[in-house]
C-alpha atoms as a PDB file:
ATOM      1  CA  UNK A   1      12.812  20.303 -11.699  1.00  0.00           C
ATOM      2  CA  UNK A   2      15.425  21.328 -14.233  1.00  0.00           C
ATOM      3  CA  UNK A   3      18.280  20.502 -12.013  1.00  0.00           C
ATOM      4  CA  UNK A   4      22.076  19.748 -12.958  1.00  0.00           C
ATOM      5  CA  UNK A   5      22.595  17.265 -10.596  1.00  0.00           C
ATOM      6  CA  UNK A   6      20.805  14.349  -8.669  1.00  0.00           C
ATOM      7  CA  UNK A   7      20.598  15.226  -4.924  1.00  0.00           C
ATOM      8  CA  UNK A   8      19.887  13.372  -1.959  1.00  0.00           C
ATOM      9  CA  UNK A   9      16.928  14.432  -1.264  1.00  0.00           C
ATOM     10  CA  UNK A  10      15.711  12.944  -4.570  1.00  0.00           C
ATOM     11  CA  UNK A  11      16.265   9.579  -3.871  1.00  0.00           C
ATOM     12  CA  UNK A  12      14.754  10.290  -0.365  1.00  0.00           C
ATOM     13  CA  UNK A  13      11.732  11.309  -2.445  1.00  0.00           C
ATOM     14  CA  UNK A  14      11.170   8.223  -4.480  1.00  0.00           C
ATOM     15  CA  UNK A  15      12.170   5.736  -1.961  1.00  0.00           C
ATOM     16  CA  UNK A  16       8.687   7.800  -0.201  1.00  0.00           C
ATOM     17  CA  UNK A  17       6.599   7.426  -3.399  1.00  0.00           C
ATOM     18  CA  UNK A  18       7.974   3.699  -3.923  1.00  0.00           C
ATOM     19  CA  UNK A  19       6.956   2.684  -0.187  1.00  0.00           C
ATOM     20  CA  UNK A  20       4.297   5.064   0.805  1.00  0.00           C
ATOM     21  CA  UNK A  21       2.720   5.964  -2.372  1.00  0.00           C
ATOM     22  CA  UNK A  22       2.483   9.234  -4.148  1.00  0.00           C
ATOM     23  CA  UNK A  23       1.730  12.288  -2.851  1.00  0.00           C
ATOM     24  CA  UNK A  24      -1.742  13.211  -3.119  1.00  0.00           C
ATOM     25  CA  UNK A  25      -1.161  17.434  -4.318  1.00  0.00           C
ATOM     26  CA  UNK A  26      -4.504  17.801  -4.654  1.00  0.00           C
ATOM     27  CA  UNK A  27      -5.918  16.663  -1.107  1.00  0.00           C
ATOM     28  CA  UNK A  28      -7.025  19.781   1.221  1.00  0.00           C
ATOM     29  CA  UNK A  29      -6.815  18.903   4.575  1.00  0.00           C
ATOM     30  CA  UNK A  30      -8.764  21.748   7.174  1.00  0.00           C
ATOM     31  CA  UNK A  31      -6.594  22.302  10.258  1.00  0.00           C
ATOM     32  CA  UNK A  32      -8.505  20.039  12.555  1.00  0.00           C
ATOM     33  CA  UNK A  33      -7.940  17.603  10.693  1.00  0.00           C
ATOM     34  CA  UNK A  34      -4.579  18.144   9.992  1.00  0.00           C
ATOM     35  CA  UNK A  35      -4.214  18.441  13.687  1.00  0.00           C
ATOM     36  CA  UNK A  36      -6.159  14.984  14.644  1.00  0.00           C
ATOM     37  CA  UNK A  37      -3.657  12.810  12.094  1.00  0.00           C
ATOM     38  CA  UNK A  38      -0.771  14.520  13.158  1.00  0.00           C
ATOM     39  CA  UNK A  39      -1.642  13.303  16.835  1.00  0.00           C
ATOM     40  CA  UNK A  40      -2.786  10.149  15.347  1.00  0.00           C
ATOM     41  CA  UNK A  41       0.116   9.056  13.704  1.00  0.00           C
ATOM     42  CA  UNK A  42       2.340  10.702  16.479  1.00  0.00           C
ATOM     43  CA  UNK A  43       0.414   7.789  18.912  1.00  0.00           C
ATOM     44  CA  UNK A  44       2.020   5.259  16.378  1.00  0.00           C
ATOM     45  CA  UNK A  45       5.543   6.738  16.625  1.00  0.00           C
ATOM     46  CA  UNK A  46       5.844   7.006  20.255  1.00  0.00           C
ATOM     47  CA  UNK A  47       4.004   3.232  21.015  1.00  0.00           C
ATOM     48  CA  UNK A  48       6.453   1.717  18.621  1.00  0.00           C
ATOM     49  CA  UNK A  49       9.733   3.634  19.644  1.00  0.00           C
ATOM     50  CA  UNK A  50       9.061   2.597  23.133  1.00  0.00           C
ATOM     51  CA  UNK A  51       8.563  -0.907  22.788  1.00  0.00           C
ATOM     52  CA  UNK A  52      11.444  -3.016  21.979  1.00  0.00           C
ATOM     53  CA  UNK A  53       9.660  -5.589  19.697  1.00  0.00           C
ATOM     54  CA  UNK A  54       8.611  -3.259  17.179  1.00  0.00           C
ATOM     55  CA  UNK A  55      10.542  -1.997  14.584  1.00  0.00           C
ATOM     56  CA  UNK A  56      12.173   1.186  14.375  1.00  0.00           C
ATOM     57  CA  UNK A  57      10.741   3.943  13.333  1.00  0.00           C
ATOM     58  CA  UNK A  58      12.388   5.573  10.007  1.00  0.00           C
ATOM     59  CA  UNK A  59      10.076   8.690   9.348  1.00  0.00           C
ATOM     60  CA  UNK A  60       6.793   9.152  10.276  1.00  0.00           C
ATOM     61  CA  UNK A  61       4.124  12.050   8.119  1.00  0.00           C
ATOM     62  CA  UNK A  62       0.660  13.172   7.608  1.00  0.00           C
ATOM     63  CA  UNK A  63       1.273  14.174   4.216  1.00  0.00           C
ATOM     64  CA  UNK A  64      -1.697  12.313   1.905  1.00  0.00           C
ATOM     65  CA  UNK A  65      -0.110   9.445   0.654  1.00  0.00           C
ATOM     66  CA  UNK A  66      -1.976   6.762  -1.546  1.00  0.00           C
ATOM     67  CA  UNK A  67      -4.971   5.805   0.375  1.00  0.00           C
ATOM     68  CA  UNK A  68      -3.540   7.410   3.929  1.00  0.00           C
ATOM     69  CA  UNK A  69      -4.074  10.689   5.223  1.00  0.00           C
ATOM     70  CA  UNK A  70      -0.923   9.887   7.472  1.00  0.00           C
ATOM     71  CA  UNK A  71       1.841   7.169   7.979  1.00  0.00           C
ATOM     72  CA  UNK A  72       4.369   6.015  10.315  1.00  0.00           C
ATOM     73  CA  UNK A  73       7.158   3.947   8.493  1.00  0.00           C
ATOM     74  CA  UNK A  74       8.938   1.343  10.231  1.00  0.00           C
ATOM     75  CA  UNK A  75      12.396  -0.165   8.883  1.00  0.00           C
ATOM     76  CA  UNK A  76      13.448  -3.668  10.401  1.00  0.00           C
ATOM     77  CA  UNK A  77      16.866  -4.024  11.349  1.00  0.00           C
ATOM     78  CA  UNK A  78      17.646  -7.522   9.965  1.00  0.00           C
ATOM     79  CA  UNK A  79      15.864  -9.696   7.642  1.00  0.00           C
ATOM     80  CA  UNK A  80      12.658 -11.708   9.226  1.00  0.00           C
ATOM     81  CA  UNK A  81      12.129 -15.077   8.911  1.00  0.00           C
ATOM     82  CA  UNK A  82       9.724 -15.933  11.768  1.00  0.00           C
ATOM     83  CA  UNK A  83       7.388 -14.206  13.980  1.00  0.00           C
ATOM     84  CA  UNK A  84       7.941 -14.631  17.920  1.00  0.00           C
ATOM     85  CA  UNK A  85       4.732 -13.597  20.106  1.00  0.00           C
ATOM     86  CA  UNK A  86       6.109 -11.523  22.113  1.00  0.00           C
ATOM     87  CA  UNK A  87       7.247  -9.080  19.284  1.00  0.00           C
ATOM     88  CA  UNK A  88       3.624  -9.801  17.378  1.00  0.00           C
ATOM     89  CA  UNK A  89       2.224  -8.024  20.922  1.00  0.00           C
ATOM     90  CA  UNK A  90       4.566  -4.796  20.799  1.00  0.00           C
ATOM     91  CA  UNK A  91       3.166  -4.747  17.047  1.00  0.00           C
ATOM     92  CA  UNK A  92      -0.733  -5.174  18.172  1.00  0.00           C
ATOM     93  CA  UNK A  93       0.184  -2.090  20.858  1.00  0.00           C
ATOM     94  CA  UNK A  94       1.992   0.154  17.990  1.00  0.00           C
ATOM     95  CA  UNK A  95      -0.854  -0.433  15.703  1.00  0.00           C
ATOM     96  CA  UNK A  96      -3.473   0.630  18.082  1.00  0.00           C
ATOM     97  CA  UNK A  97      -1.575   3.602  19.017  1.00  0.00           C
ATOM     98  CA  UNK A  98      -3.273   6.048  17.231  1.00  0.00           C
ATOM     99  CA  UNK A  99      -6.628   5.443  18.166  1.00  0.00           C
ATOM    100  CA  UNK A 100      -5.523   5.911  21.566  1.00  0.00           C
ATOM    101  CA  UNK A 101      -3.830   8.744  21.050  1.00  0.00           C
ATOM    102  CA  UNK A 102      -7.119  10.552  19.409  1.00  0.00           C
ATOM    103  CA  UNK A 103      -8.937   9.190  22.310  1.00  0.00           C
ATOM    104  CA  UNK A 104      -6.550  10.951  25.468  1.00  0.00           C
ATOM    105  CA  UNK A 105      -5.970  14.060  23.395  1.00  0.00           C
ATOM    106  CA  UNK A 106      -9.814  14.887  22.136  1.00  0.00           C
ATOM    107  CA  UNK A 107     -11.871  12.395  23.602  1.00  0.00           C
ATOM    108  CA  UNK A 108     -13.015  11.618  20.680  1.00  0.00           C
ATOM    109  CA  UNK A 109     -13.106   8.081  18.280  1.00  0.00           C
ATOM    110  CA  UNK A 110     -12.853   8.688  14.443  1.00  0.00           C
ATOM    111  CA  UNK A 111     -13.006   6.227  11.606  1.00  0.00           C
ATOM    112  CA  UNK A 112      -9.361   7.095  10.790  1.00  0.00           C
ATOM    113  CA  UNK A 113      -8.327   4.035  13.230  1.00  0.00           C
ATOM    114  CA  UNK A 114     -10.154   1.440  10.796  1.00  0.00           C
ATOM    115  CA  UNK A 115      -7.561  -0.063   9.396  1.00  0.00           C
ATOM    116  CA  UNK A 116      -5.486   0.161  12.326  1.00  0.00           C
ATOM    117  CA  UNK A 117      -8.469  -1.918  13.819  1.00  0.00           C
ATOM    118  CA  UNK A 118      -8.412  -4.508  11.193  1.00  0.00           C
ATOM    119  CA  UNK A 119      -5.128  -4.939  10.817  1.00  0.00           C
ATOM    120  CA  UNK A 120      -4.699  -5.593  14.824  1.00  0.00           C
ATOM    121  CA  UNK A 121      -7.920  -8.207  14.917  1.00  0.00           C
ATOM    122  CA  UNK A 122      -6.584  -9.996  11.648  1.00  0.00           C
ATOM    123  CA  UNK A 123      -3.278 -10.380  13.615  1.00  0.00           C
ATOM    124  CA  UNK A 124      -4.833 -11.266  17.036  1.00  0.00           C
ATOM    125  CA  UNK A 125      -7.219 -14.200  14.941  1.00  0.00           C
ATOM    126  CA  UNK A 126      -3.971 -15.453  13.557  1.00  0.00           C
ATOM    127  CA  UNK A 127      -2.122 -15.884  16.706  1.00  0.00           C
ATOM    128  CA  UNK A 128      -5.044 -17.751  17.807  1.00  0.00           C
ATOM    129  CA  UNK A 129      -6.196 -19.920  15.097  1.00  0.00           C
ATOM    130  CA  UNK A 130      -2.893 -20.659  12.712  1.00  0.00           C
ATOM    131  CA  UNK A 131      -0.036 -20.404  14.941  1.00  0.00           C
ATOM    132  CA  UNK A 132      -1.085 -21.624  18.413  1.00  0.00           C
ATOM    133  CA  UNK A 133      -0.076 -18.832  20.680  1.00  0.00           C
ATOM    134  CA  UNK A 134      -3.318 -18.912  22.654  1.00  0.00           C
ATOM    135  CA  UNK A 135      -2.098 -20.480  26.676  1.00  0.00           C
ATOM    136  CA  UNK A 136      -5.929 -21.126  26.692  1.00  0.00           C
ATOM    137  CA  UNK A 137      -6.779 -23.008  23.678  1.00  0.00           C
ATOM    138  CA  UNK A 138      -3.059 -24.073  23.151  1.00  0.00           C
ATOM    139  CA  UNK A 139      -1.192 -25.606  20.112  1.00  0.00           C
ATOM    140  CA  UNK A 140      -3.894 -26.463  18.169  1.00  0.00           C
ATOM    141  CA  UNK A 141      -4.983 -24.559  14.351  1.00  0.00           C
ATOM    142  CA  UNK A 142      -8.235 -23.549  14.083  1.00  0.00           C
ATOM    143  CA  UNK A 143      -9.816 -23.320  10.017  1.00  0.00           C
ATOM    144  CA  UNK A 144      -8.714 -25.056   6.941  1.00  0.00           C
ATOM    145  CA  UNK A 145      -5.479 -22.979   5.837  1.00  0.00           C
ATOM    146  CA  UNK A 146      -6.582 -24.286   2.126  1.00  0.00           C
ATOM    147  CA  UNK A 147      -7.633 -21.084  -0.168  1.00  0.00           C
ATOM    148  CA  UNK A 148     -10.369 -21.607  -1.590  1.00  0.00           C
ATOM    149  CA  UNK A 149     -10.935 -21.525  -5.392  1.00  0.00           C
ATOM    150  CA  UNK A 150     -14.530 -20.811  -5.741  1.00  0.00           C
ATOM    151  CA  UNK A 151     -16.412 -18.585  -3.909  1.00  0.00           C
ATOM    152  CA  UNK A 152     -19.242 -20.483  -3.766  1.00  0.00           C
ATOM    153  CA  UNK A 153     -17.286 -23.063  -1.810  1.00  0.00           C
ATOM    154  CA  UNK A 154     -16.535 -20.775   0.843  1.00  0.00           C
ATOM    155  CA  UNK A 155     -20.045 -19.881   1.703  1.00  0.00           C
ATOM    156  CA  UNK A 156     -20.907 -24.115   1.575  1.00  0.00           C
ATOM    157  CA  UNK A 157     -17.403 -24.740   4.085  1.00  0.00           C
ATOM    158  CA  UNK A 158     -18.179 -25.617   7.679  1.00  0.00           C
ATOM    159  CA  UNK A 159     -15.371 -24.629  10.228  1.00  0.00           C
ATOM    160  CA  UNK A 160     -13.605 -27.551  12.000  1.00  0.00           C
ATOM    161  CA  UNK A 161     -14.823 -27.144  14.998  1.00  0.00           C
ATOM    162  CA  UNK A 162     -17.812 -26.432  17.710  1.00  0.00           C
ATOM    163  CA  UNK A 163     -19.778 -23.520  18.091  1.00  0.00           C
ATOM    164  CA  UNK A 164     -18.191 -23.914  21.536  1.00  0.00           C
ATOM    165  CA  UNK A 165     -14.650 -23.600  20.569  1.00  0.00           C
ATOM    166  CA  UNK A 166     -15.827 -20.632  18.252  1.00  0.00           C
ATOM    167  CA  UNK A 167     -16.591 -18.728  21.493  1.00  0.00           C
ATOM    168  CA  UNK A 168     -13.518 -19.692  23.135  1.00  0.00           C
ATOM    169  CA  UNK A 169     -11.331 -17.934  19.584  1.00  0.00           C
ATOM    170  CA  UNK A 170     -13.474 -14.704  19.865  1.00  0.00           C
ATOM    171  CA  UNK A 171     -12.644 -14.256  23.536  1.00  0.00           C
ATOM    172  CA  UNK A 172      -9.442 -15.040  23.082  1.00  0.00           C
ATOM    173  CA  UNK A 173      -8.844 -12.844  20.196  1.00  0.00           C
ATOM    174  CA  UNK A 174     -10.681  -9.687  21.743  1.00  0.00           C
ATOM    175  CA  UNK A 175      -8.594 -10.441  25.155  1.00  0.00           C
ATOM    176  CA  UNK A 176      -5.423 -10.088  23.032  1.00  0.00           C
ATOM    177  CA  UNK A 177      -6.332  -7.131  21.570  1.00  0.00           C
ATOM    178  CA  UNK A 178      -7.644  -5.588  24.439  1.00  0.00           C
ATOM    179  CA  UNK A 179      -4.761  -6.325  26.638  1.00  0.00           C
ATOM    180  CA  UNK A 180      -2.352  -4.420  23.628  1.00  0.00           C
ATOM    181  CA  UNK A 181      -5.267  -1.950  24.451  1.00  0.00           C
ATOM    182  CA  UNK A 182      -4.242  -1.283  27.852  1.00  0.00           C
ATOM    183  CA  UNK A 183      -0.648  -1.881  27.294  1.00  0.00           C
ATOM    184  CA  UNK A 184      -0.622   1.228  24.574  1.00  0.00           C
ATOM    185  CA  UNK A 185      -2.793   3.270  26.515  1.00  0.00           C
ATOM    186  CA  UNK A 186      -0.389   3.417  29.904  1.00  0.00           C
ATOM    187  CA  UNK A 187       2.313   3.530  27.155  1.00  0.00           C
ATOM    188  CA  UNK A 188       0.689   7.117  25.842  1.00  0.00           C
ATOM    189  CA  UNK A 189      -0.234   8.300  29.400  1.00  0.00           C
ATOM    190  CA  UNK A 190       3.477   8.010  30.859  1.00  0.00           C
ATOM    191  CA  UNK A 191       4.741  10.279  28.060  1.00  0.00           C
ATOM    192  CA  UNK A 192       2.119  12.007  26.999  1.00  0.00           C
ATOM    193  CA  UNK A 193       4.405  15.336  27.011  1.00  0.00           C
ATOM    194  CA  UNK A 194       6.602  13.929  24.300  1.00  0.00           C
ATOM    195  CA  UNK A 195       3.084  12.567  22.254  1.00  0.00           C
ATOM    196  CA  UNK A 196       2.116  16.605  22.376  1.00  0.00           C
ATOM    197  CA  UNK A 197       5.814  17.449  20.764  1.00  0.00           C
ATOM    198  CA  UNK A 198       5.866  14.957  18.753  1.00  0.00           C
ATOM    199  CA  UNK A 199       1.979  16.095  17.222  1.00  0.00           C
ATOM    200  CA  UNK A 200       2.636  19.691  17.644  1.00  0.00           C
ATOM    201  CA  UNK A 201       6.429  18.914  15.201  1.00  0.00           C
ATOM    202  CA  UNK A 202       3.728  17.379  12.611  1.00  0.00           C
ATOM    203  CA  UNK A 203       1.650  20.195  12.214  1.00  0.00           C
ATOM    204  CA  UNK A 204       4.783  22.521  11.751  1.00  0.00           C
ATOM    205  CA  UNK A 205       7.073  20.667   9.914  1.00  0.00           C
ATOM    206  CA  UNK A 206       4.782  17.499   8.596  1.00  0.00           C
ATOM    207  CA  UNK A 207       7.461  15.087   8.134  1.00  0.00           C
ATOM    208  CA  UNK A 208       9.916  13.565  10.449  1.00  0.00           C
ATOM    209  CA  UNK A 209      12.249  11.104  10.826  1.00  0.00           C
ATOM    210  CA  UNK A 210      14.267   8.678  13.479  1.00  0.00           C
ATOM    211  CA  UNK A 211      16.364  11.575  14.979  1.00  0.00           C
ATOM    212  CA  UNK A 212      13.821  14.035  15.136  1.00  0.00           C
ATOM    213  CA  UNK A 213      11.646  11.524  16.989  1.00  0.00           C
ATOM    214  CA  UNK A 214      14.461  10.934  19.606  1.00  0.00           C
ATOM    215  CA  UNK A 215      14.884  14.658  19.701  1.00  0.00           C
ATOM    216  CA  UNK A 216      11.155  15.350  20.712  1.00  0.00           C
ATOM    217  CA  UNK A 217      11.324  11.869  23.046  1.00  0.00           C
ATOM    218  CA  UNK A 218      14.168  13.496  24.618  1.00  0.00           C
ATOM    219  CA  UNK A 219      12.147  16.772  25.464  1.00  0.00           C
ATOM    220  CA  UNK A 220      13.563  18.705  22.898  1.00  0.00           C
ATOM    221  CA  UNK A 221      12.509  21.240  20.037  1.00  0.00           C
ATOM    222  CA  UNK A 222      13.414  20.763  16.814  1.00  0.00           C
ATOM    223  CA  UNK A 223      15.261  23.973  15.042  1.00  0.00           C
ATOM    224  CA  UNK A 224      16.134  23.086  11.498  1.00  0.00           C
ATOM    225  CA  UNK A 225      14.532  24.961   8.438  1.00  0.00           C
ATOM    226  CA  UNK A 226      10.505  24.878   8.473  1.00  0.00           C
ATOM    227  CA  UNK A 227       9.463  23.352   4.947  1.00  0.00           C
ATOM    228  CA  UNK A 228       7.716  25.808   2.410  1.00  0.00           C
ATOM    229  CA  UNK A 229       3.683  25.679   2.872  1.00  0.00           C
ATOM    230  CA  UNK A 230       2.567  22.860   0.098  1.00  0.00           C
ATOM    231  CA  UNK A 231       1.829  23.556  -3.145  1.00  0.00           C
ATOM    232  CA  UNK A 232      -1.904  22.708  -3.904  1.00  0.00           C
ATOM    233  CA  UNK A 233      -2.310  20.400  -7.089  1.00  0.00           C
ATOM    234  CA  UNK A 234      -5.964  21.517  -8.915  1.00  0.00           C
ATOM    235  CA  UNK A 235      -8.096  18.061  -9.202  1.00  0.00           C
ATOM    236  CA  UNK A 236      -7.750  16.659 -12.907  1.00  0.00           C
ATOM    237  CA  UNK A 237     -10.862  17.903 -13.995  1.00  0.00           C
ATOM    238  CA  UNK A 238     -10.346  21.726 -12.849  1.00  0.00           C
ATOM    239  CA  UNK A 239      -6.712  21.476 -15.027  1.00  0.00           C
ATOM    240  CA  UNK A 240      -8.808  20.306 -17.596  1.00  0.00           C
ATOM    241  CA  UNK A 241     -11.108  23.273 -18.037  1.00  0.00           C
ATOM    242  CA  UNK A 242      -7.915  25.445 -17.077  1.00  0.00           C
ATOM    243  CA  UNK A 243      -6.258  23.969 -20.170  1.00  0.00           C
ATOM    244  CA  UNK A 244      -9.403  24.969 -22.453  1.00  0.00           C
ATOM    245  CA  UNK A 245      -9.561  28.060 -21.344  1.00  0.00           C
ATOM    246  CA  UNK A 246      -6.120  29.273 -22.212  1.00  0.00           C
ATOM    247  CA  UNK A 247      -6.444  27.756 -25.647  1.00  0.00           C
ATOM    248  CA  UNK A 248      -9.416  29.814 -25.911  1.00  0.00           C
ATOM    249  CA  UNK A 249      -7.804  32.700 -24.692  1.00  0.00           C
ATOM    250  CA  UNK A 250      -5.808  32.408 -28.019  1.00  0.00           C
ATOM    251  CA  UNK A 251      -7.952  32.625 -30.501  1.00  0.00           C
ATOM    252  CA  UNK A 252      -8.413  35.923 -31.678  1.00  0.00           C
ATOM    253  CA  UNK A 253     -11.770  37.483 -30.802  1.00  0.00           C
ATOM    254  CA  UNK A 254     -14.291  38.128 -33.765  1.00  0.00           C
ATOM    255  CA  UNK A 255     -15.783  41.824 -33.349  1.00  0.00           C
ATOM    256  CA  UNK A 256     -20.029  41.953 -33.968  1.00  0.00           C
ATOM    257  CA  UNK A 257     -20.750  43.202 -37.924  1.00  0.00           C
ATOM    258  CA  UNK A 258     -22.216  46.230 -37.171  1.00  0.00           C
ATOM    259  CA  UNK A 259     -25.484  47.076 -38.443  1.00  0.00           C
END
């Protein structure tokens, strides 16, 4: 950027790229869907800054990042060392946020929740099955904890227990999930002024951080400097060609012989 100095906002910049991944310049997003991430990921902020399990929110953006077409980014406070179920529910409630919030605002599921999804049943299926936090099946582990080497031996493995009990860790899985379901979704439906401001700040501003978010919360309006519209990276291929062309454009032009 040819400039003197190191600024702030620099290191802001790659602590983003370090943590979220790098900016993808050359994804075009239309303004629907610009519109359904910002209220997506604007589900995840409010969820998680109104429960006090999960941890706080530090800046929250639907600029393409790696693999994301959005992300909320949540700092801890203090180092973690174990996981307490009560905390592991606020997380399951943040996490399906978003889908929620697509679902009250448009009415309307998308596959932009699927990892959100996964995420949450992985979760629920370990409370259940490695750490004992089910009041039904109790303080038992569920499934050999051993990784296996060979693929072929996880196909041959037979789980340690009935078909019965199998039943028993679905239900109790899906009613964990289900009851972060409901949890969210009354969450969302209380406030669901501040989920509009906190959307509508997205689309104008795409990034935001812990203060802003308190701001909106608060049923404010943020006023600070609008960033400048994004610059639009060509895909690789397109600055290939573009690259050719203005070598070509050098070459001095060879005039027909004339007859």
């Amino acid at each position: 950027l040819n400039k003197e100095k190191v600024e702030l906002s620099d290191f802001e910049n790659a602590k983003d790229k370090v943590f979220m991944g790098p900016e993808r310049k050359s994804m075009i997003m239309s303004e629907q869907e610009k519109r359904n991430t910002a209220v997506h990921e604007a589900g995840h902020a409010l969820v998680g800054r109104m429960l006090p399990g999960c941890d706080p929110v530090h800046k929250v953006t639907i600029i393409p990042r790696g693999q994301a077409l959005g992300l909320t980014w949540s700092l801890p406070k203090e180092d973690r060392i174990n996981l307490y179920k009560k905390k592991l529910m606020d997380q399951l409630c943040m996490s399906l946020g978003g889908r929620l919030a697509e679902e009250l605002m448009f009415g309307e599921m998308s596959s932009g929740a699927a990892n959100d999804i996964e995420q949450a049943s992985k979760l629920a299926r370990a409370m259940v099955c490695r750490w004992g936090m089910s009041e039904k099946l109790g303080p038992l582990a569920f499934g050999s904890s051993d990784g296996e080497v060979f693929l072929g031996r996880d196909f041959a493995s037979k789980p340690d227990y009935s078909e019965d009990t199998a039943k028993s860790i679905d239900a109790e899985v899906r009613g964990i999930v289900m009851g972060a379901y409901e949890r969210a979704k009354k969450i969302l439906v209380e406030h669901m002024e501040s989920l509009k401001r906190i959307a509508e700040a997205l689309v104008e501003y795409e990034t935001i951080d812990a203060a802003d978010l308190e701001v909106l919360i608060q049923g404010g309006q943020l006023t600070r400097t609008k960033p400048a519209p994004r610059v639009i990276a060509p895909p690789k291929e397109e600055k290939k060609n573009r690259r050719i062309l203005d070598a070509l454009d050098g070459i001095p032009k060879m005039e027909p012989e004339k007859a």
